[in-house]
Protein backbone atom coordinates (compact mmCIF):
# COMPACT_ATOMS: atom_id res chain seq x y z
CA UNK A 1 -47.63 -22.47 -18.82
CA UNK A 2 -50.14 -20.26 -20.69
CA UNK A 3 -53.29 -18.90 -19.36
CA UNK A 4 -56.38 -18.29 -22.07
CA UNK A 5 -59.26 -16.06 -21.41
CA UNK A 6 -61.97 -15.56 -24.08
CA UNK A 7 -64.31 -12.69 -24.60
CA UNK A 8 -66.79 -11.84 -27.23
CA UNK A 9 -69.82 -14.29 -26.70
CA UNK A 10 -73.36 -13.12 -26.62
CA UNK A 11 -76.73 -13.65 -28.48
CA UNK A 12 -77.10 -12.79 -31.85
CA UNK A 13 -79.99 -13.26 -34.77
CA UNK A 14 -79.45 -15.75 -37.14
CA UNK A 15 -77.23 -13.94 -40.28
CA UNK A 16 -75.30 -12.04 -38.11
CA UNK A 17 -71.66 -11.81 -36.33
CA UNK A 18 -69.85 -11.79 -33.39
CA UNK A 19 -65.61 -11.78 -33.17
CA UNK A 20 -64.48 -14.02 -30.62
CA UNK A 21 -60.75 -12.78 -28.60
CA UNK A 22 -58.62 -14.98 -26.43
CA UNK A 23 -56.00 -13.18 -25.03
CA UNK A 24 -52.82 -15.34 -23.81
CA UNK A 25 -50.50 -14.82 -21.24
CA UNK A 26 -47.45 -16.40 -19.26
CA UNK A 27 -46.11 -18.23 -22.00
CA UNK A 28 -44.17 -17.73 -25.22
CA UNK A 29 -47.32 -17.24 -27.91
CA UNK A 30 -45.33 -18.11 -31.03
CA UNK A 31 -44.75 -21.81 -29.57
CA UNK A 32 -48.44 -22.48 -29.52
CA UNK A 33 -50.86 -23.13 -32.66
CA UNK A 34 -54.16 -22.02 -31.45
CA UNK A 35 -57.49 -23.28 -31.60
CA UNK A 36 -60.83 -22.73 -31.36
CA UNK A 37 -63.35 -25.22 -30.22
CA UNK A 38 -67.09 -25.69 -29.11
CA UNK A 39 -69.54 -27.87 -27.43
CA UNK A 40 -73.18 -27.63 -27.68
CA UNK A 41 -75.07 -29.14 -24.92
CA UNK A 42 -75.20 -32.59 -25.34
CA UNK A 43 -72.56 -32.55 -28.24
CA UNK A 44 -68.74 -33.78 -27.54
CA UNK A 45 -66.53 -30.68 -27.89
CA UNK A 46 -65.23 -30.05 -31.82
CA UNK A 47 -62.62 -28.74 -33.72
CA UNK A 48 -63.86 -25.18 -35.35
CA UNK A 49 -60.38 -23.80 -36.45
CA UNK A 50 -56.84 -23.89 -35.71
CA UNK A 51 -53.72 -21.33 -37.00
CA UNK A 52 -50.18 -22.06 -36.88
CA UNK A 53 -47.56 -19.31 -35.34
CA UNK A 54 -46.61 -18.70 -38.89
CA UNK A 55 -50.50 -17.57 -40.39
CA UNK A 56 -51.65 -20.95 -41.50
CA UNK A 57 -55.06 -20.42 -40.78
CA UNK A 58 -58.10 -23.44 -41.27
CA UNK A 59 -61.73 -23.82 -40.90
CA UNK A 60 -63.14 -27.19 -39.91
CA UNK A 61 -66.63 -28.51 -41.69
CA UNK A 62 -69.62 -26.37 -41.15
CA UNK A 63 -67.90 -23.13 -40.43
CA UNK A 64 -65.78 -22.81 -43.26
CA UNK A 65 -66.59 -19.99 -45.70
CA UNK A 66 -68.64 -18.11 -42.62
CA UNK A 67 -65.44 -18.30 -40.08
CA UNK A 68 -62.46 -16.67 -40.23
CA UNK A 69 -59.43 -17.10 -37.42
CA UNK A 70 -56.55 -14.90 -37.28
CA UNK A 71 -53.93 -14.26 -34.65
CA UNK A 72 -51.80 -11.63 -33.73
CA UNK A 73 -48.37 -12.79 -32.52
CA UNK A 74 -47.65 -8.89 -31.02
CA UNK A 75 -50.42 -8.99 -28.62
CA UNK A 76 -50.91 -12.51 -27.91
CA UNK A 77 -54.39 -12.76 -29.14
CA UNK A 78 -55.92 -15.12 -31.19
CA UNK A 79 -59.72 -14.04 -33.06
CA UNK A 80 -62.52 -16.08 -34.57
CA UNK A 81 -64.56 -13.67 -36.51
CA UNK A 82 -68.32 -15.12 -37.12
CA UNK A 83 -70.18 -14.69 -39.83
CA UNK A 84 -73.87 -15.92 -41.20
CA UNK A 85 -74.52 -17.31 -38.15
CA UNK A 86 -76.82 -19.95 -37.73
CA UNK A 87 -78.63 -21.58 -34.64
CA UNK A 88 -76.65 -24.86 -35.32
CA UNK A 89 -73.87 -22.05 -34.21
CA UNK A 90 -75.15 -22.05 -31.15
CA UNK A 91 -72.32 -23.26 -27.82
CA UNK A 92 -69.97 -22.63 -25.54
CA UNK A 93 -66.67 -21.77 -28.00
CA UNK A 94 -63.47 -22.33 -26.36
CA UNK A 95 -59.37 -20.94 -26.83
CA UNK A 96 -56.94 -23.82 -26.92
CA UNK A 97 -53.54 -23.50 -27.09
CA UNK A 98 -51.32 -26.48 -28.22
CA UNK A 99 -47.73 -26.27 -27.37
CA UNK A 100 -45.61 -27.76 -30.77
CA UNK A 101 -42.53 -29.13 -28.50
CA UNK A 102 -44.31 -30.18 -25.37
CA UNK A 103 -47.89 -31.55 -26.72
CA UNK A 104 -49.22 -30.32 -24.01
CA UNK A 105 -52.55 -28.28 -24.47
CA UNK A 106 -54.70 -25.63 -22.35
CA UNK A 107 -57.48 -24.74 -22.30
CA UNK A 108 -59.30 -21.24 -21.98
CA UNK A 109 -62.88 -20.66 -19.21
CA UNK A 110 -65.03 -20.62 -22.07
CA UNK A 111 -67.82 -18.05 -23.46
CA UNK A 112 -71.37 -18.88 -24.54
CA UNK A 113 -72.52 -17.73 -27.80
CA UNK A 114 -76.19 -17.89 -28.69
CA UNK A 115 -77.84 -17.61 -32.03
CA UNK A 116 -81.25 -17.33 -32.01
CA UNK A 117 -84.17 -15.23 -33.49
């Protein structure tokens, strides 16, 4: 079973970045494509990106063209690097890990991020 935690959240001004990092442990990272989601208050959580073992990497909707996720299968990390955010940005982003035998998926704590002037 893996364990996700996240890092990288904060409050930014609208245009700017932030790099999300989920670091995974206690399981064998290569079985696992890896997510990101997010919930905004109010909001049911969404698909933001998703990247197979292998590099495939995708962008869902909104994001795409300002996110970018990458993973490195050495360290066990997955990354969502932000760009041009935007207030509509704003949630709680979480690490998901989706095991491609199994089905099974888990879920990281969370961490906020907050775009706003």
């Amino acid at each position: 079973q893996v364990q996700l935690v996240e890092s990288g959240g904060g409050l930014v001004q609208p245009g700017g970045s932030l790099r999300l990092s989920c670091a995974a442990s206690g399981g064998i990272f290569t079985f696992y494509v890896m997510k990101w989601y997010r919930q905004a208050p109010g909001t049911q959580r969404e698909l933001v990106a998703f990247i197979t073992s292998a590099g495939s990497a995708n962008c869902v909707g909104s994001v795409k063209g300002r996110f970018t996720i990458s993973r490195d299968n050495a360290k066990n990390a997955v990354y969502l690097q932000m760009n041009s955010l935007k207030p509509e940005d704003t949630a709680v982003y979480y690490c998901n890990a989706f095991h491609v035998t199994t089905h099974k998926d888990y879920w990281g704590q969370g961490t906020q991020v907050s775009v706003s002037p």
